[in-house]
C-alpha atoms as a PDB file:
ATOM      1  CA  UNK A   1       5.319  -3.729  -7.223  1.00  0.00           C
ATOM      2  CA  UNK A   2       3.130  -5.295  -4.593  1.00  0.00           C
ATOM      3  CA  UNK A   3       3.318  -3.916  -1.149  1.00  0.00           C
ATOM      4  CA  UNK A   4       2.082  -7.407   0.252  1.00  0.00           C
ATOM      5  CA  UNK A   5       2.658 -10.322  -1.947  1.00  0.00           C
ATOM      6  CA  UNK A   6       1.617 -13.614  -0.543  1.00  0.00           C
ATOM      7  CA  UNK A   7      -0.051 -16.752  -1.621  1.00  0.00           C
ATOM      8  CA  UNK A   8      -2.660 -15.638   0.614  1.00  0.00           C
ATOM      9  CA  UNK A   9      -5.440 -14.155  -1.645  1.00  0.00           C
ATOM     10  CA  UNK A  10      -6.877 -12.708   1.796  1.00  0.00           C
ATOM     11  CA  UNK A  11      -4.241 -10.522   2.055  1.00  0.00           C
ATOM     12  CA  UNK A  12      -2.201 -10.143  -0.816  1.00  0.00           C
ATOM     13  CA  UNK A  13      -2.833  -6.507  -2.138  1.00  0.00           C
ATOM     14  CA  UNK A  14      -3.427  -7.197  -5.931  1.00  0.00           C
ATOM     15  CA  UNK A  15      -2.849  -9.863  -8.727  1.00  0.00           C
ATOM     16  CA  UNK A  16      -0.292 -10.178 -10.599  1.00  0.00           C
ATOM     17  CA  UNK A  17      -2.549  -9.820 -13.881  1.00  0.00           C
ATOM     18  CA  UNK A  18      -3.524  -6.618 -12.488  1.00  0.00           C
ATOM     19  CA  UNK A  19      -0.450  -5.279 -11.827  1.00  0.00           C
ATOM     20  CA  UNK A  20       1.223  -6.309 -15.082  1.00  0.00           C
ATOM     21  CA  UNK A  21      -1.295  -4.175 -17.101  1.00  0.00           C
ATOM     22  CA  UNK A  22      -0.551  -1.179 -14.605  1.00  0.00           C
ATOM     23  CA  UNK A  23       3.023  -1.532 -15.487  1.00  0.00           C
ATOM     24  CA  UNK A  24       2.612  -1.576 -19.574  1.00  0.00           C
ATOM     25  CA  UNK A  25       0.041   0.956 -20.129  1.00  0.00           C
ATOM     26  CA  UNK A  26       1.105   4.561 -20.883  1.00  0.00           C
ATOM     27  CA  UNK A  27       1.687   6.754 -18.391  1.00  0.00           C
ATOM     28  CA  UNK A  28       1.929  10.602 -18.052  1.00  0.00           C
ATOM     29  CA  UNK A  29       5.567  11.826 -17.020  1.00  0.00           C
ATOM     30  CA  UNK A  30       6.432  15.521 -15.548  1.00  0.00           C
ATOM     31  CA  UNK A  31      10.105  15.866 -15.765  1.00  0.00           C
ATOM     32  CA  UNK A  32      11.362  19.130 -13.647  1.00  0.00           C
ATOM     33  CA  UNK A  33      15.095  20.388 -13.101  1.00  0.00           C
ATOM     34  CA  UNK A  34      16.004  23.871 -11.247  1.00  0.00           C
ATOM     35  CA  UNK A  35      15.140  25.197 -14.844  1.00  0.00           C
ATOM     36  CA  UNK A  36      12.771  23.451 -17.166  1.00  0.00           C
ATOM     37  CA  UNK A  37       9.808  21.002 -17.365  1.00  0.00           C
ATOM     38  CA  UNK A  38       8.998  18.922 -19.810  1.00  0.00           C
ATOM     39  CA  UNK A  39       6.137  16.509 -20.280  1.00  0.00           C
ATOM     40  CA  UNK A  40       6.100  12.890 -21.473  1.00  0.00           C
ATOM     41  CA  UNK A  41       4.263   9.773 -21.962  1.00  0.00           C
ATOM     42  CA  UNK A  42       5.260   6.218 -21.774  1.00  0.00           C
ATOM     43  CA  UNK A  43       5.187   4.105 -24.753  1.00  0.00           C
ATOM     44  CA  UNK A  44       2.860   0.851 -24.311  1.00  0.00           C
ATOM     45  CA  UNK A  45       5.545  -0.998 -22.298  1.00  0.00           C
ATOM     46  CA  UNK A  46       5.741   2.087 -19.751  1.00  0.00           C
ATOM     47  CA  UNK A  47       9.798   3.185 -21.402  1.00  0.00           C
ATOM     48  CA  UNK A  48      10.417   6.876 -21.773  1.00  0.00           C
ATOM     49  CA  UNK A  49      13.704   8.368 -22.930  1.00  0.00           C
ATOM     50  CA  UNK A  50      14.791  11.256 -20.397  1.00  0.00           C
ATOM     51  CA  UNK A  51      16.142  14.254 -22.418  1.00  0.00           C
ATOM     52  CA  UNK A  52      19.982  14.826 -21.113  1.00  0.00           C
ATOM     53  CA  UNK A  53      20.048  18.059 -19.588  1.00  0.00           C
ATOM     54  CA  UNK A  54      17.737  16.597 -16.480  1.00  0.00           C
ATOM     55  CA  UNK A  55      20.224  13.912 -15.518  1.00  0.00           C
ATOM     56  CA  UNK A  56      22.401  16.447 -13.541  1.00  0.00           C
ATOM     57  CA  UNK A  57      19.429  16.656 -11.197  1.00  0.00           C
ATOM     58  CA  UNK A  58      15.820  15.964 -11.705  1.00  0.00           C
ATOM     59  CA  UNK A  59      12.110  15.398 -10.284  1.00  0.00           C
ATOM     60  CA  UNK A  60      10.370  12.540 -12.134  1.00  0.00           C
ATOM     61  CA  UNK A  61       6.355  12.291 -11.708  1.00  0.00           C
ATOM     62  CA  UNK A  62       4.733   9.904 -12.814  1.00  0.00           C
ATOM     63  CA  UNK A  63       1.201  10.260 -13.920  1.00  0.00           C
ATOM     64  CA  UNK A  64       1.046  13.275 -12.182  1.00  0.00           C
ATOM     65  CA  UNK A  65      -3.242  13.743 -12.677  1.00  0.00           C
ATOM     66  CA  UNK A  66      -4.250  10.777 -10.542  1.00  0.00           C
ATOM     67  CA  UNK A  67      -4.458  10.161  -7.484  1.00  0.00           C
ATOM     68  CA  UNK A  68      -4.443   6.099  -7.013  1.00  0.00           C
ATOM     69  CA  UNK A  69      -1.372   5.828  -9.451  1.00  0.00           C
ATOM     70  CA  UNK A  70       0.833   8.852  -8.479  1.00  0.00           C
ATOM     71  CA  UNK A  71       4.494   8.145  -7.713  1.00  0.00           C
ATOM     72  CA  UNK A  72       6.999  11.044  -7.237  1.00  0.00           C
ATOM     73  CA  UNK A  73      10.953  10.516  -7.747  1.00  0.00           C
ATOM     74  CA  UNK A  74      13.451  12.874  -6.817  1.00  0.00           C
ATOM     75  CA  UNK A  75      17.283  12.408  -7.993  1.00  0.00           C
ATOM     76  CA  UNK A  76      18.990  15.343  -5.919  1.00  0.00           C
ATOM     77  CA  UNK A  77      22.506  14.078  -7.069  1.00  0.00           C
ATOM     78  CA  UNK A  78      21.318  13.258 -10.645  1.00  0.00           C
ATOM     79  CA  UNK A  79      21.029  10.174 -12.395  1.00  0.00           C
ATOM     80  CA  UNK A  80      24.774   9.445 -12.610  1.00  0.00           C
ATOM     81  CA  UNK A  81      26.001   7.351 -15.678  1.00  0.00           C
ATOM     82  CA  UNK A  82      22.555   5.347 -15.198  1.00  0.00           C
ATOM     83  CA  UNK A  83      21.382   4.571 -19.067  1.00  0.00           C
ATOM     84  CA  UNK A  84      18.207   3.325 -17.507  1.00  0.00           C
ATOM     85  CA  UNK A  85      16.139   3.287 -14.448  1.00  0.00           C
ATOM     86  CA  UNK A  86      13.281   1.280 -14.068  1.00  0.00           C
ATOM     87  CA  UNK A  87       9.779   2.423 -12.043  1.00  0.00           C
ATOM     88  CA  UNK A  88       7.518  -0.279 -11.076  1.00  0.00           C
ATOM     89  CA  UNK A  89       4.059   0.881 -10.422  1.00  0.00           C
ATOM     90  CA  UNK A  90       3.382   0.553  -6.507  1.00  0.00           C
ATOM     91  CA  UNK A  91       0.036  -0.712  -5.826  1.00  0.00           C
ATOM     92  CA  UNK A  92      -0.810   0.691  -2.393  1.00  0.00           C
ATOM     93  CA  UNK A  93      -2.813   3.621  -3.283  1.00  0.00           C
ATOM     94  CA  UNK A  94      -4.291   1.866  -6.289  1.00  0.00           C
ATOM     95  CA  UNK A  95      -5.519  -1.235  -3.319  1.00  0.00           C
ATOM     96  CA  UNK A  96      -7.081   0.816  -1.223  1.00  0.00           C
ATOM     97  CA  UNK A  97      -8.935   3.048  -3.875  1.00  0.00           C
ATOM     98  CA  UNK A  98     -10.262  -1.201  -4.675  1.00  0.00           C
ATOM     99  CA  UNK A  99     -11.046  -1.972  -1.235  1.00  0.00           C
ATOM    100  CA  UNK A 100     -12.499   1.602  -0.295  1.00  0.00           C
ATOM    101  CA  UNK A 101     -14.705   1.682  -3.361  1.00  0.00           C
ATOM    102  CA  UNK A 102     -15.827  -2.560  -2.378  1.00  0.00           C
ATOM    103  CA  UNK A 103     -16.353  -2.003   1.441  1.00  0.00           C
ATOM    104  CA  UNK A 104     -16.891   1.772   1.994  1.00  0.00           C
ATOM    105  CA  UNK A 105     -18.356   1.898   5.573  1.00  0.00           C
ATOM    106  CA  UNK A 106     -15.986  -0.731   6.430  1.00  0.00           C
ATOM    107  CA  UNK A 107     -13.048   1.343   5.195  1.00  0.00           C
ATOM    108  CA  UNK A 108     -13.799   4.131   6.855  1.00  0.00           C
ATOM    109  CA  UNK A 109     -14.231   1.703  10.182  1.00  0.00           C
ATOM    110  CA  UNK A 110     -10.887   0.322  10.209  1.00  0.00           C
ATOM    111  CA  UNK A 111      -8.615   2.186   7.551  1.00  0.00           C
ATOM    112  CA  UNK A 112      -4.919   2.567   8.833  1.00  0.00           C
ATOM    113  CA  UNK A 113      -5.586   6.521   9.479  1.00  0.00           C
ATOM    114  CA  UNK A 114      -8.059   5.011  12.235  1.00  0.00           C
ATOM    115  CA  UNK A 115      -5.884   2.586  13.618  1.00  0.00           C
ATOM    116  CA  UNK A 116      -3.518   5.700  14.409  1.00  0.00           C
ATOM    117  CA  UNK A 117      -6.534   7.048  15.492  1.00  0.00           C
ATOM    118  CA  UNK A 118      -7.668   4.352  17.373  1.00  0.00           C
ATOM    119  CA  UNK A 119      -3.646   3.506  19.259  1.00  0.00           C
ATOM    120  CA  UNK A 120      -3.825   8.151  20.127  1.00  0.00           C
ATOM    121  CA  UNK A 121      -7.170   7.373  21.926  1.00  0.00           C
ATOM    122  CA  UNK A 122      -5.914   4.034  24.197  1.00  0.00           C
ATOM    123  CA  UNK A 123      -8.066   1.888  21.837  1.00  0.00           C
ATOM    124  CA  UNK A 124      -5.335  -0.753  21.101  1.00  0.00           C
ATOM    125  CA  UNK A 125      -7.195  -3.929  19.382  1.00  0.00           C
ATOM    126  CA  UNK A 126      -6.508  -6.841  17.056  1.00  0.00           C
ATOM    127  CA  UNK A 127      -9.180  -7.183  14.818  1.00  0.00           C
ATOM    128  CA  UNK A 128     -10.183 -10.698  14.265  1.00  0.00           C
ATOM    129  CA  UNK A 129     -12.813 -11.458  10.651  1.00  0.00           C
ATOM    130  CA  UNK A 130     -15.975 -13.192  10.786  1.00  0.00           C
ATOM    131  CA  UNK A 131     -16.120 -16.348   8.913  1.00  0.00           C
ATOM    132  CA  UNK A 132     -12.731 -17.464   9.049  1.00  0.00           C
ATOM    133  CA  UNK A 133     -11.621 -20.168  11.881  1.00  0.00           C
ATOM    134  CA  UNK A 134      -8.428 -19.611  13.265  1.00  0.00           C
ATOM    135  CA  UNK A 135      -6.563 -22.248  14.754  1.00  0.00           C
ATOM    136  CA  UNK A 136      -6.374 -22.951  18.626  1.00  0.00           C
ATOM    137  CA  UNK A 137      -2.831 -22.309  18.329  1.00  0.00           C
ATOM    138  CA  UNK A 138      -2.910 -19.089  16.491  1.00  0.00           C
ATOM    139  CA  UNK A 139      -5.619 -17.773  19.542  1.00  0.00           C
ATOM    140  CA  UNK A 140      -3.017 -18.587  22.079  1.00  0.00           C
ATOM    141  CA  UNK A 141      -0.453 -16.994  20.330  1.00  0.00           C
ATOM    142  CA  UNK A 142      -2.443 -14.285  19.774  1.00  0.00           C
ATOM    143  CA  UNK A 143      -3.769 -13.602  23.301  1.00  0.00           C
ATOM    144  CA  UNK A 144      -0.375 -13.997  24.657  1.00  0.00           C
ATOM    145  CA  UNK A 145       0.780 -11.222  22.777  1.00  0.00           C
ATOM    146  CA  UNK A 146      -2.233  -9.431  23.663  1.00  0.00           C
ATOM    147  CA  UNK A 147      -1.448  -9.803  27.137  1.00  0.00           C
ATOM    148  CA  UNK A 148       2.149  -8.455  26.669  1.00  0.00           C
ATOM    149  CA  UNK A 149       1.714  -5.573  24.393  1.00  0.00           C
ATOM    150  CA  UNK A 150      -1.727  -4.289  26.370  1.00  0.00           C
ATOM    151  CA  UNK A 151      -4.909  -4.799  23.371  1.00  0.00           C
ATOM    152  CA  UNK A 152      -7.452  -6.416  22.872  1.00  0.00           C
ATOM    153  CA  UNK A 153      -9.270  -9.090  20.568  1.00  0.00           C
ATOM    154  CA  UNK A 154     -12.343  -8.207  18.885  1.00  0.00           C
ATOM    155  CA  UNK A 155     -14.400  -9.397  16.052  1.00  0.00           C
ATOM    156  CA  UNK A 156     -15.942  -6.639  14.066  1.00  0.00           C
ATOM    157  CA  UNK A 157     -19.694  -5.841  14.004  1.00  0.00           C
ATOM    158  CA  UNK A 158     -21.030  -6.238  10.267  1.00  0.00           C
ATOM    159  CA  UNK A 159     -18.756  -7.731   8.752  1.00  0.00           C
ATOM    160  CA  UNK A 160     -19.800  -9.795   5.702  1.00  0.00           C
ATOM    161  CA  UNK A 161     -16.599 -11.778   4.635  1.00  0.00           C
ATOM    162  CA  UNK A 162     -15.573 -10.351   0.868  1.00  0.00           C
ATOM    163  CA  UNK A 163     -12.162 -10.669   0.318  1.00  0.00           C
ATOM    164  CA  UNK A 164     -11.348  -6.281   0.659  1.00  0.00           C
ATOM    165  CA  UNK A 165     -12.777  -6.329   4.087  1.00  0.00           C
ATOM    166  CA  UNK A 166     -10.083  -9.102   5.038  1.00  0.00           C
ATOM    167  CA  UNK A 167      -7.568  -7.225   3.147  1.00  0.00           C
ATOM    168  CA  UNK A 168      -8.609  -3.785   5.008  1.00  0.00           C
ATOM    169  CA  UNK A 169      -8.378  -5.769   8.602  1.00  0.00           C
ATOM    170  CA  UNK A 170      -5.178  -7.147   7.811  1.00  0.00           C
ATOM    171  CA  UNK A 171      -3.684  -3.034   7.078  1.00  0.00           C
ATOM    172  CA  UNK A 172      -5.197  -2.371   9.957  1.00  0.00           C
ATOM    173  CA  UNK A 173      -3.746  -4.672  12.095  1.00  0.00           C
ATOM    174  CA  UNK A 174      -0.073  -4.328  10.837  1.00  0.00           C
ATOM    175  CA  UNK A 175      -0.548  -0.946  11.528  1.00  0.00           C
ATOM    176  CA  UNK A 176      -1.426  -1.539  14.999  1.00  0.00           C
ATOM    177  CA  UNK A 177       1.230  -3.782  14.983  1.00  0.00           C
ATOM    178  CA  UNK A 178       3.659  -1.177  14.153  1.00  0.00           C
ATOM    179  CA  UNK A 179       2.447   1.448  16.505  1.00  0.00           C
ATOM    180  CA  UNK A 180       2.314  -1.227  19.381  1.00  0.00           C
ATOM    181  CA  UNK A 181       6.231  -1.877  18.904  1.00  0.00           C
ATOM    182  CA  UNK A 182       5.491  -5.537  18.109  1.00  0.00           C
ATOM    183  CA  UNK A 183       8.078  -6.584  15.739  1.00  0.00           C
ATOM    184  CA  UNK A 184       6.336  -9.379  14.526  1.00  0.00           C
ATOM    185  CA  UNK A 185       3.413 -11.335  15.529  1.00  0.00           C
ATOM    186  CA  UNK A 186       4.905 -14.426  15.579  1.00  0.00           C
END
């Protein structure tokens, strides 16, 4: 599942291709109830069968060795008389691993741990990238809601326009967003 999924290759988080292949390859499962553990692997379309005596209550891991693919499940009140559940592989972690690994320096610039970092220290800014134009009524916008929410507009130093340091400005910025209270932009 795509945490941003947009026609906008800027800031959409990952392609669909990519994500599709995530979804049917095996993966590593770590079953735990109060009791037992078991472990289990995926077949090539990502289906495992859950042995009954975990559906009462249960902790599902999946692939429970990395760290870009990780997902933990807990069912405190058991699965119920589900016959099925169905994980989709979350592409968060597995985007920024991409965009850390493409734009390092800028990562660690303007990840969203420094935008929290950033909002703690008064530094409040909406980061703007080089070599896109924005349109004069998006600016307005923008600087309007600068004016009522109290940051600032800036254009990052080095920047050199590949597509992961757009998407790593755009997390940036909704997380600003967020800790500014600004609903949304628009």
């Amino acid at each position: 599942m795509k945490y941003r999924d947009t026609s906008d290759r800027f800031t959409e988080s990952t392609t669909d291709s990519t994500l599709a292949y995530l979804n049917k390859r095996e993966h590593d499962i770590l079953i735990t109830n109060k009791k037992d553990t078991t472990r289990l692997k995926t077949n090539s379309l990502g289906i495992f069968e859950i042995p009954k005596k975990y559906f009462n209550y249960c902790s599902i891991n999946v692939n429970p060795k990395t760290k870009d693919l990780r997902e933990e499940f807990l069912f405190m009140e058991g699965l119920g008389k589900k016959d099925s559940l169905e994980f989709e592989v979350y592409d968060y972690h597995f985007s920024n691993k991409i965009d850390s690994t493409k734009a390092p320096e800028f990562y660690n610039k303007f990840n969203t741990q420094r935008a929290e970092q950033d909002f703690l220290a008064g530094k409040k800014r909406y980061l703007l990238g080089n070599g896109i134009e924005y349109s004069k009524k998006f600016i307005e916008q923008l600087e309007l809601k600068a004016n009522e929410f109290g940051f600032e507009i800036e254009y990052p130093e080095k920047m050199s326009g590949i597509l992961s340091e757009h998407r790593i400005l755009y997390k940036y910025n909704e997380r600003m967003r967020e800790l500014l209270g600004i609903k949304n932009w628009w």
